[in-house]
C-alpha atoms as a PDB file:
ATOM      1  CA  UNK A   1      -6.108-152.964   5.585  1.00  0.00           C
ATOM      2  CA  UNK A   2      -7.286-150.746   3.348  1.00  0.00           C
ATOM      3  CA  UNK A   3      -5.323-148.208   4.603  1.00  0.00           C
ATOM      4  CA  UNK A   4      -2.485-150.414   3.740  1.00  0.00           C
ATOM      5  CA  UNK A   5      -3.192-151.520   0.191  1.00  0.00           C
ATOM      6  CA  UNK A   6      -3.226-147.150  -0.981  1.00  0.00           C
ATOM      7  CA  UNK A   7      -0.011-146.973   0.827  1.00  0.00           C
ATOM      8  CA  UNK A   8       1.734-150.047  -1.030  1.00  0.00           C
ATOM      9  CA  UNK A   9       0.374-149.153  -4.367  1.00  0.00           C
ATOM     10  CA  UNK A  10       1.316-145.613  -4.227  1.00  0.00           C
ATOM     11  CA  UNK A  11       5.499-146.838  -3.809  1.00  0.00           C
ATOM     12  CA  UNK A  12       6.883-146.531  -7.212  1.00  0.00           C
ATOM     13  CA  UNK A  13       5.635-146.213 -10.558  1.00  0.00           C
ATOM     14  CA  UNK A  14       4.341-148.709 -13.716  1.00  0.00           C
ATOM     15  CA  UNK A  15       6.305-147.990 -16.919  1.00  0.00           C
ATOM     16  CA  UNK A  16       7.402-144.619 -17.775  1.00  0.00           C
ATOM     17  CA  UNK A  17       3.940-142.311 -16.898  1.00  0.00           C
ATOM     18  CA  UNK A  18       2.309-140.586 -13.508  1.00  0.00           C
ATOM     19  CA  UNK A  19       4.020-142.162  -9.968  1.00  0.00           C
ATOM     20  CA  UNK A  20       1.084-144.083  -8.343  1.00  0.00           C
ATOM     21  CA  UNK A  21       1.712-141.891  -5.618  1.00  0.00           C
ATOM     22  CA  UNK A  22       0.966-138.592  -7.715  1.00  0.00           C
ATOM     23  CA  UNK A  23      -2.256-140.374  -9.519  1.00  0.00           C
ATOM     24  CA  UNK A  24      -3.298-141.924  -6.540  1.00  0.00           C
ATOM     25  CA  UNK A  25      -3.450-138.466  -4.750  1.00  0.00           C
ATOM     26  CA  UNK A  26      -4.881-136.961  -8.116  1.00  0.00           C
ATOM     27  CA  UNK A  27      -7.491-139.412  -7.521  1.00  0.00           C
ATOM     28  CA  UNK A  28      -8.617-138.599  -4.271  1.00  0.00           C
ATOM     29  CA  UNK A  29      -8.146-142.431  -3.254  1.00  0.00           C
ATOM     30  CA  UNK A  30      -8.767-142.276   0.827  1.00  0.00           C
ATOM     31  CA  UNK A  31      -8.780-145.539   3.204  1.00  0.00           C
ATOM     32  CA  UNK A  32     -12.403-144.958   3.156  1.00  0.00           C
ATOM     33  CA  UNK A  33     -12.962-145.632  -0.467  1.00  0.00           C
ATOM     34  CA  UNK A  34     -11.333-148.314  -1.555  1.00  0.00           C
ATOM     35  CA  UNK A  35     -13.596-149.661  -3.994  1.00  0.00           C
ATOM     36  CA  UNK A  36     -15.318-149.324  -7.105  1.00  0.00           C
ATOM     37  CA  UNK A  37     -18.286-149.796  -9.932  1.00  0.00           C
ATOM     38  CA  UNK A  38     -20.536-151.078 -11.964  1.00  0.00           C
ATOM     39  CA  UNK A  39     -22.605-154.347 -12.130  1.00  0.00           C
ATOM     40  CA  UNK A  40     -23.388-157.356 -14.582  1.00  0.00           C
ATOM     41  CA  UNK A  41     -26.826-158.585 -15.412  1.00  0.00           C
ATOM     42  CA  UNK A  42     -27.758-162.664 -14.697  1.00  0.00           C
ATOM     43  CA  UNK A  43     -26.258-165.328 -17.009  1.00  0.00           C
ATOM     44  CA  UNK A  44     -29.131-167.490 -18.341  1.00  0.00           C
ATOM     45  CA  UNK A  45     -28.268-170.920 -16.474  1.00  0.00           C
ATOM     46  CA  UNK A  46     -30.875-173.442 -15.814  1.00  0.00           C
ATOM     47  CA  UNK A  47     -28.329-174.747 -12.881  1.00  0.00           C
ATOM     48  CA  UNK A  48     -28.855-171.143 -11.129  1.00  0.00           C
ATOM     49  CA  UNK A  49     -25.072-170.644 -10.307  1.00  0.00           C
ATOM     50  CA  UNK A  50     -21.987-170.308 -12.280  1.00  0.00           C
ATOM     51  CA  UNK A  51     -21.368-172.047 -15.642  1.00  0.00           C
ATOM     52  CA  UNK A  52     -19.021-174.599 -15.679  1.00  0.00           C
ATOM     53  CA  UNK A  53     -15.569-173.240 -16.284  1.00  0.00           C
ATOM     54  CA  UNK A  54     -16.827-169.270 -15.759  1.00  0.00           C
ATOM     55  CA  UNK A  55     -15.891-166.466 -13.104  1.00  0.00           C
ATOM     56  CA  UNK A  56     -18.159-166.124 -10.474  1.00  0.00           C
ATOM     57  CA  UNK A  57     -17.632-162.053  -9.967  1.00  0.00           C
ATOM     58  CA  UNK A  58     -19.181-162.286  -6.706  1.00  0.00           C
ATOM     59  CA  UNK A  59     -22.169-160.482  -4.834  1.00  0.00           C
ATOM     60  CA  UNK A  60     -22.612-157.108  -3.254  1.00  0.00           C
ATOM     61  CA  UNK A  61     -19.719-154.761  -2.912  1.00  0.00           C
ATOM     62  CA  UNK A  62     -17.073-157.388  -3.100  1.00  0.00           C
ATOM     63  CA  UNK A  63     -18.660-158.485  -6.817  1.00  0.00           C
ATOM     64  CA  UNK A  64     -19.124-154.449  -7.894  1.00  0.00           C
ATOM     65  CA  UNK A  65     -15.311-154.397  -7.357  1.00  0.00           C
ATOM     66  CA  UNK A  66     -14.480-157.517  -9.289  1.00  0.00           C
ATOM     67  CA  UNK A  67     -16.177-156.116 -12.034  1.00  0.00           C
ATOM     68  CA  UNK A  68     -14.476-152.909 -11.973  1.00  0.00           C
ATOM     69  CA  UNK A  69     -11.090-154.806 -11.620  1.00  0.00           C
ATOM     70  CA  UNK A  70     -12.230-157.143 -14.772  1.00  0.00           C
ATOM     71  CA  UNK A  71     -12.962-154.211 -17.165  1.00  0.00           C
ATOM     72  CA  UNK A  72      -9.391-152.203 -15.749  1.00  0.00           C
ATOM     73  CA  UNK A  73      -8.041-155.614 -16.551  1.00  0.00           C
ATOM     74  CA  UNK A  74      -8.851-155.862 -20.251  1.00  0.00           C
ATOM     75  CA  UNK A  75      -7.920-152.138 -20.982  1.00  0.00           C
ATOM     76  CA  UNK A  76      -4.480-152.712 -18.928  1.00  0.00           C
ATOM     77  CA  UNK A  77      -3.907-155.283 -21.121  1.00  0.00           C
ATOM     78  CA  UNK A  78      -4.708-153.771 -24.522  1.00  0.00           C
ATOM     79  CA  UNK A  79      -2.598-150.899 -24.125  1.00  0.00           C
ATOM     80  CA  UNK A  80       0.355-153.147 -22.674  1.00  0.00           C
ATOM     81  CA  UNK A  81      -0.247-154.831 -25.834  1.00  0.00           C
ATOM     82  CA  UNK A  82       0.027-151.090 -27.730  1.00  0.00           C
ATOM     83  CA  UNK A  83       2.951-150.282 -26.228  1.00  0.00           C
ATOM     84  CA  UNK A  84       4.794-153.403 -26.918  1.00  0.00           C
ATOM     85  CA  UNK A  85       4.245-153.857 -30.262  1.00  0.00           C
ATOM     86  CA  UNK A  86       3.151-149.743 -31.665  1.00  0.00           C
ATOM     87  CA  UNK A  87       1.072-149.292 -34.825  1.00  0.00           C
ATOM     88  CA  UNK A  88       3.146-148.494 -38.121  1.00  0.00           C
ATOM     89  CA  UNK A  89       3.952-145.039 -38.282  1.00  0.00           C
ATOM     90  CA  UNK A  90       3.314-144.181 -34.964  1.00  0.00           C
ATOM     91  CA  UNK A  91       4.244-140.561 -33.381  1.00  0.00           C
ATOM     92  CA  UNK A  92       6.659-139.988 -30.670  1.00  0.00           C
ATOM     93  CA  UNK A  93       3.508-137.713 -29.109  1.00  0.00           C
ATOM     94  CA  UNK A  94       1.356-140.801 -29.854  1.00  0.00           C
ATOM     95  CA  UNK A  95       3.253-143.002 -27.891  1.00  0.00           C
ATOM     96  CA  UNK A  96       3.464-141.257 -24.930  1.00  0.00           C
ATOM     97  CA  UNK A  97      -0.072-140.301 -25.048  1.00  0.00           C
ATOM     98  CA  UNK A  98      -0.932-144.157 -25.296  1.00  0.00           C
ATOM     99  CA  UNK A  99       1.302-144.853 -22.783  1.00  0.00           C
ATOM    100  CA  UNK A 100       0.238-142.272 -19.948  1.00  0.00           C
ATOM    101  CA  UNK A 101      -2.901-143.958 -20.605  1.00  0.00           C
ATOM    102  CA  UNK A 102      -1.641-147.468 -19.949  1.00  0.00           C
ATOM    103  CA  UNK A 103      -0.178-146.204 -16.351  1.00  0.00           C
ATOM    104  CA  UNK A 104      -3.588-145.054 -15.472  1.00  0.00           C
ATOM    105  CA  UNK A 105      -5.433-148.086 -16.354  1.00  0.00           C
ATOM    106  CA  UNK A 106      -2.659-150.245 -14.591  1.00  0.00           C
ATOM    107  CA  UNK A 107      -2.794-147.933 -11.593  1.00  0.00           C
ATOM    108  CA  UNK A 108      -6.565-148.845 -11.512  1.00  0.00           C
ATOM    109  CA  UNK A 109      -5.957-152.850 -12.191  1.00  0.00           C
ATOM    110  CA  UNK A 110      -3.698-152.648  -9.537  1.00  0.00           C
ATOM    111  CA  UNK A 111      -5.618-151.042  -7.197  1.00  0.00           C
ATOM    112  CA  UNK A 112      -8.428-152.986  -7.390  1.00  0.00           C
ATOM    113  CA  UNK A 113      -6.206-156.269  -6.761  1.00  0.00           C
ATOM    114  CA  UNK A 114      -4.721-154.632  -4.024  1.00  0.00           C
ATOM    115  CA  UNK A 115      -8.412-153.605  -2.559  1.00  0.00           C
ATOM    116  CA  UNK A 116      -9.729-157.257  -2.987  1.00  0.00           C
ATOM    117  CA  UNK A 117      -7.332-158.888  -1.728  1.00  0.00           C
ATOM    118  CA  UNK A 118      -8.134-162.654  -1.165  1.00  0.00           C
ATOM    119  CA  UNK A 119     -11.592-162.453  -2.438  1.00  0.00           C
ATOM    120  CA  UNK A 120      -9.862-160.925  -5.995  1.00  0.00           C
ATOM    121  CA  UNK A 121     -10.788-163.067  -9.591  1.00  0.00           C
ATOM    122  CA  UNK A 122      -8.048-164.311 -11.053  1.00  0.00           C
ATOM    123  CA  UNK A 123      -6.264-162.614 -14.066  1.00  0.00           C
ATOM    124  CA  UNK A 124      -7.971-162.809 -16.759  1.00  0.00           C
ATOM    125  CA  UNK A 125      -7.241-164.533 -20.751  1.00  0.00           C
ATOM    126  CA  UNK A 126      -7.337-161.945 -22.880  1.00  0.00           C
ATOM    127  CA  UNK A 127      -8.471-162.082 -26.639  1.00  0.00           C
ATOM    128  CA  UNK A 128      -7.155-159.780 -29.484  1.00  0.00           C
ATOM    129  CA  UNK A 129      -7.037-162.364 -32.444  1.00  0.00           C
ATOM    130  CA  UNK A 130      -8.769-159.633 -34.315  1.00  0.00           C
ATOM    131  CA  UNK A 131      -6.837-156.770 -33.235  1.00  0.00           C
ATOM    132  CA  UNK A 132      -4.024-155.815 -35.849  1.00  0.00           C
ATOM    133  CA  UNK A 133      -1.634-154.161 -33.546  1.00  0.00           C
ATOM    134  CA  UNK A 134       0.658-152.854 -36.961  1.00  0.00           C
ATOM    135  CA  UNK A 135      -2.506-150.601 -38.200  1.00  0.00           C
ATOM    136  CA  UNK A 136      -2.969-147.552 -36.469  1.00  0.00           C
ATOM    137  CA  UNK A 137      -6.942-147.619 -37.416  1.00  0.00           C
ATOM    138  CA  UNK A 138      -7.203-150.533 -35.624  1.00  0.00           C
ATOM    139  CA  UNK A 139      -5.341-149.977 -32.613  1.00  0.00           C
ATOM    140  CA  UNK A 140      -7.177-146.541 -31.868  1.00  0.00           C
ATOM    141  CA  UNK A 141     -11.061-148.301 -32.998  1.00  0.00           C
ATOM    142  CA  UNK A 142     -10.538-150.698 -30.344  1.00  0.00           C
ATOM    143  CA  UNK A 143      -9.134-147.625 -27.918  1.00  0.00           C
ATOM    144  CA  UNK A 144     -12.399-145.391 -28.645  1.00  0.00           C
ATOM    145  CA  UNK A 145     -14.758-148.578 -28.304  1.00  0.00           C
ATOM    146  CA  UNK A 146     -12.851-149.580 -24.676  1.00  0.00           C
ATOM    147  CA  UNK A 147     -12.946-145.918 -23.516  1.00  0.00           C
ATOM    148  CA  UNK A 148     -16.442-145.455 -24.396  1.00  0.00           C
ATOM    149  CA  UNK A 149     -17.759-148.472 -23.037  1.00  0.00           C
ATOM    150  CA  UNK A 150     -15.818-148.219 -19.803  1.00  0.00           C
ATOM    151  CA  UNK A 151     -17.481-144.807 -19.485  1.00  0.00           C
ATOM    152  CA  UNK A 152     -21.027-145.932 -20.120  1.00  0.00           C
ATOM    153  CA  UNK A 153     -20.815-148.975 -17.500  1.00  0.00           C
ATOM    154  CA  UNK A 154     -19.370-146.792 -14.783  1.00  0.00           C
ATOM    155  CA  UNK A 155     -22.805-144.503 -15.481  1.00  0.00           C
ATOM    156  CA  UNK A 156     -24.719-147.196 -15.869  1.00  0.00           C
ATOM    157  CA  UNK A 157     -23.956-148.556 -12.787  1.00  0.00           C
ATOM    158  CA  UNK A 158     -24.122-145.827 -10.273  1.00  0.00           C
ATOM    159  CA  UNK A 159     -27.359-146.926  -9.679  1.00  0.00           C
ATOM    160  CA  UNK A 160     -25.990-149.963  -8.094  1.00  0.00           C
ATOM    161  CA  UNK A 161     -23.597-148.991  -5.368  1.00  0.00           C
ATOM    162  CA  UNK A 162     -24.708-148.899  -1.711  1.00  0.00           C
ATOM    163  CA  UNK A 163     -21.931-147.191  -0.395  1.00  0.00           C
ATOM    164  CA  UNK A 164     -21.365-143.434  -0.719  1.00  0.00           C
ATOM    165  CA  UNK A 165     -17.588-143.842  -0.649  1.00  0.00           C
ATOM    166  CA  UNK A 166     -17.377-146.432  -3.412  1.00  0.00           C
ATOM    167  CA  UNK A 167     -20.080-143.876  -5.828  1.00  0.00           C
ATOM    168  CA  UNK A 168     -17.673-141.061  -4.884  1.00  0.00           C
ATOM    169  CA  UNK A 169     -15.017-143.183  -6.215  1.00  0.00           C
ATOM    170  CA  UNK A 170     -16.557-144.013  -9.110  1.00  0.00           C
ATOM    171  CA  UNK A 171     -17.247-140.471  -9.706  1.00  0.00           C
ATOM    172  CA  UNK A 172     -13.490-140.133  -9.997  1.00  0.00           C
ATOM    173  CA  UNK A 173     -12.528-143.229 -11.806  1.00  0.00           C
ATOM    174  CA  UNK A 174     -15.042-142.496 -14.487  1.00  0.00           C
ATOM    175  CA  UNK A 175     -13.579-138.976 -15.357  1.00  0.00           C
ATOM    176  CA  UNK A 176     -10.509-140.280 -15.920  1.00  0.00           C
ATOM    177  CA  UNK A 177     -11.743-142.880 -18.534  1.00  0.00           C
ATOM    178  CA  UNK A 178     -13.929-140.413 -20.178  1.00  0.00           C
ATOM    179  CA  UNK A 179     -10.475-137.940 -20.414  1.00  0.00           C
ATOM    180  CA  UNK A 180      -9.039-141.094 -22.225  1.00  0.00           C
ATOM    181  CA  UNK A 181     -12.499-141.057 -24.387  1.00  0.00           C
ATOM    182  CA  UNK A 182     -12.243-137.692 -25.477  1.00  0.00           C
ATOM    183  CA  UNK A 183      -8.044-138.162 -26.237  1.00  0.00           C
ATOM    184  CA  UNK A 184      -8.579-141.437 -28.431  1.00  0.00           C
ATOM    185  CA  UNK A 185     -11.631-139.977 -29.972  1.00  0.00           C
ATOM    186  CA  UNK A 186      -9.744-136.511 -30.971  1.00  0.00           C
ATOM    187  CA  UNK A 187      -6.869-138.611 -32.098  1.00  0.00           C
ATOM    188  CA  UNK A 188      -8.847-140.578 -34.900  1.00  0.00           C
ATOM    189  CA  UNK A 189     -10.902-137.447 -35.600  1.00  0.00           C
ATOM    190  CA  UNK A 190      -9.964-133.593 -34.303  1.00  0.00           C
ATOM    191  CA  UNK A 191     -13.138-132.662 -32.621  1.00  0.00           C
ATOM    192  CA  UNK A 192     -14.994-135.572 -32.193  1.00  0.00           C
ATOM    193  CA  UNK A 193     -14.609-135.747 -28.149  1.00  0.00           C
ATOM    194  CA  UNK A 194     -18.140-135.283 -27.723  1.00  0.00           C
ATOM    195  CA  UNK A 195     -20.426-136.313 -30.542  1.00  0.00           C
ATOM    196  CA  UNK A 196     -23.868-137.298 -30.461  1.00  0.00           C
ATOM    197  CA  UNK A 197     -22.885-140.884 -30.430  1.00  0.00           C
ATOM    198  CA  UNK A 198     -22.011-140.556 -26.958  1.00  0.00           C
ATOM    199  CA  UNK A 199     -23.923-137.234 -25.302  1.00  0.00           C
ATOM    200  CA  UNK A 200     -27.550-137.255 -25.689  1.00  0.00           C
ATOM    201  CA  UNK A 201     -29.459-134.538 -26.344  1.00  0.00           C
ATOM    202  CA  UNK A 202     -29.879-133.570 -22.927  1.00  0.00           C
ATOM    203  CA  UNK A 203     -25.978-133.128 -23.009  1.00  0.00           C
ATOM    204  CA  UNK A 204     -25.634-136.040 -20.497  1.00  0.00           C
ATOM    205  CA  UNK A 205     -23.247-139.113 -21.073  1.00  0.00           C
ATOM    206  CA  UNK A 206     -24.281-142.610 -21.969  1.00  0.00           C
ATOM    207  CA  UNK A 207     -24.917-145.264 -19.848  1.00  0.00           C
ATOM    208  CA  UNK A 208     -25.132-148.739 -20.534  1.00  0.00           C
ATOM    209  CA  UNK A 209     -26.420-151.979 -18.490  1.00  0.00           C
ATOM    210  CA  UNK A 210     -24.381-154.339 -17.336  1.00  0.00           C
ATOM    211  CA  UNK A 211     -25.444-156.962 -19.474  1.00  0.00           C
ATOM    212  CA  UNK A 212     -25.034-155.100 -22.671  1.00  0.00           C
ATOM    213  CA  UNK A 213     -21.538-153.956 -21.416  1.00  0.00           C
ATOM    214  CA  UNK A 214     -20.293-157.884 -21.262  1.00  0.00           C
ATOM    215  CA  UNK A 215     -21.862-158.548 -24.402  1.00  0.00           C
ATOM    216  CA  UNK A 216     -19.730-155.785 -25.421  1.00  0.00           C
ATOM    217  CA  UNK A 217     -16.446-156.844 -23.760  1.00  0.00           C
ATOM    218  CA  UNK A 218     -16.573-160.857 -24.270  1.00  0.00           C
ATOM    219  CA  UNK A 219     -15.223-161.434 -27.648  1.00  0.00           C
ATOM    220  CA  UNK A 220     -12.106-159.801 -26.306  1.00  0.00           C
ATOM    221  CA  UNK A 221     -11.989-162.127 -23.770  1.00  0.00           C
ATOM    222  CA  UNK A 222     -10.717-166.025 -23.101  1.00  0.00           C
ATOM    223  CA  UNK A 223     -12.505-165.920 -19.777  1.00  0.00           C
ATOM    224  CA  UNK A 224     -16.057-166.786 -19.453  1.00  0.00           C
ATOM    225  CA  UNK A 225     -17.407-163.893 -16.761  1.00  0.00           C
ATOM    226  CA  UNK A 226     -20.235-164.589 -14.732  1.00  0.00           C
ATOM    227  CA  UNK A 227     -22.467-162.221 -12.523  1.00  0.00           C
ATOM    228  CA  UNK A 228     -25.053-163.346 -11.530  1.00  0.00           C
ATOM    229  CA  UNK A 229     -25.132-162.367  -8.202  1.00  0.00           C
ATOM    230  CA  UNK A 230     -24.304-159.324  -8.932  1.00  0.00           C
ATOM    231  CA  UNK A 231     -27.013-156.306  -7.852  1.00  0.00           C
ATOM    232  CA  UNK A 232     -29.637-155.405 -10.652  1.00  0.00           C
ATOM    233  CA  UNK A 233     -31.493-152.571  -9.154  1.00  0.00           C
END
């Protein structure tokens, strides 16, 4: 099935960026690894399953993927947004940086679907009351904060995965997001790619928990997310 799923999603091509095919193979996406990252910490709920109107993200593997696909989710969806409405004043090379960027965080969304299959969460309400889409400040605050957190749960949840294949993956995924990083970061201020507000002094990335990653991401969503079945350790 598997198998299956990379060969579908690689046929054609979202918006005007990278073929699936070509990112896909950049990728190193094999039939082997067709999952993906990161974890969420357990929702305080006297009832010991999922709040009432939430998203259960599911357990083991299956739930590491849902959460991947939820965070590609919310960044497909912001830079869809971006692209359909651009920021005031906006550069022709600004554009098609920010939209590259959208094809690669579709091309993940997508491929996580695809990967799930039947046991996929539904898509998700998205949030951006507070987003002015018209002021370029705006638009590329909320890029650096998505970028950076994306990065930080994919390291903080390498921990997590039981499957070589899937931390492989993630290995993969996770460059990619920190390229975007390093572009949005440059793009608000030349030479900022790597500042100490992300590397640590032991020049290593941050990583963030789960829990403080959907703390993060929630008021930019509708959806309630809920994890906990998710691993911890």
């Amino acid at each position: 099935m598997e198998k299956e799923i990379v060969t579908r999603q690689a046929e054609g091509q979202q918006g005007n960026g990278m073929p699936r095919r070509k990112f896909l193979a950049a990728l190193g996406l094999s039939v082997s690894a067709a999952a993906a990252i990161t974890a969420c910490s357990k929702d305080d709920n006297p009832g010991g399953g999922p709040p009432p109107g939430s998203i259960d993200l599911g357990r083991d593997d299956t739930g590491i993927l849902n959460y991947a696909y939820a965070l590609e989710q919310l960044e497909a969806a912001f830079y869809g947004q971006v692209a359909l409405t651009p920021y005031t004043g906006i550069t022709a090379a600004e554009s098609q940086l920010l939209a590259d960027i959208r094809d690669h965080e579709v091309s993940h969304r997508e491929f996580f679907k695809k990967a799930l299959g039947n046991k996929a969460i539904p898509g998700l309400e998205v949030n951006f009351t507070t987003i002015d889409f018209t002021n370029r400040a705006s638009v590329l605050g909320v890029a650096k904060a998505f970028e950076d957190l994306g990065v930080s749960a994919y390291n903080g949840a390498g921990k997590l995965i039981t499957n070589v294949d899937y931390l492989l993956l993630a290995g993969k995924i996770v460059s990619v997001e920190a390229r975007h990083a390093a572009l949005i970061r440059d793009l608000i201020s030349n030479g900022s790619f790597a500042d100490n507000t992300v590397i640590n002094a032991n020049g290593l990335d941050v990583a963030s928990s789960p829990a403080d990653v959907l703390t993060a991401a929630k008021p930019f969503l509708k959806s309630v997310l809920w994890g906990g079945n998710l691993p911890t350790s």
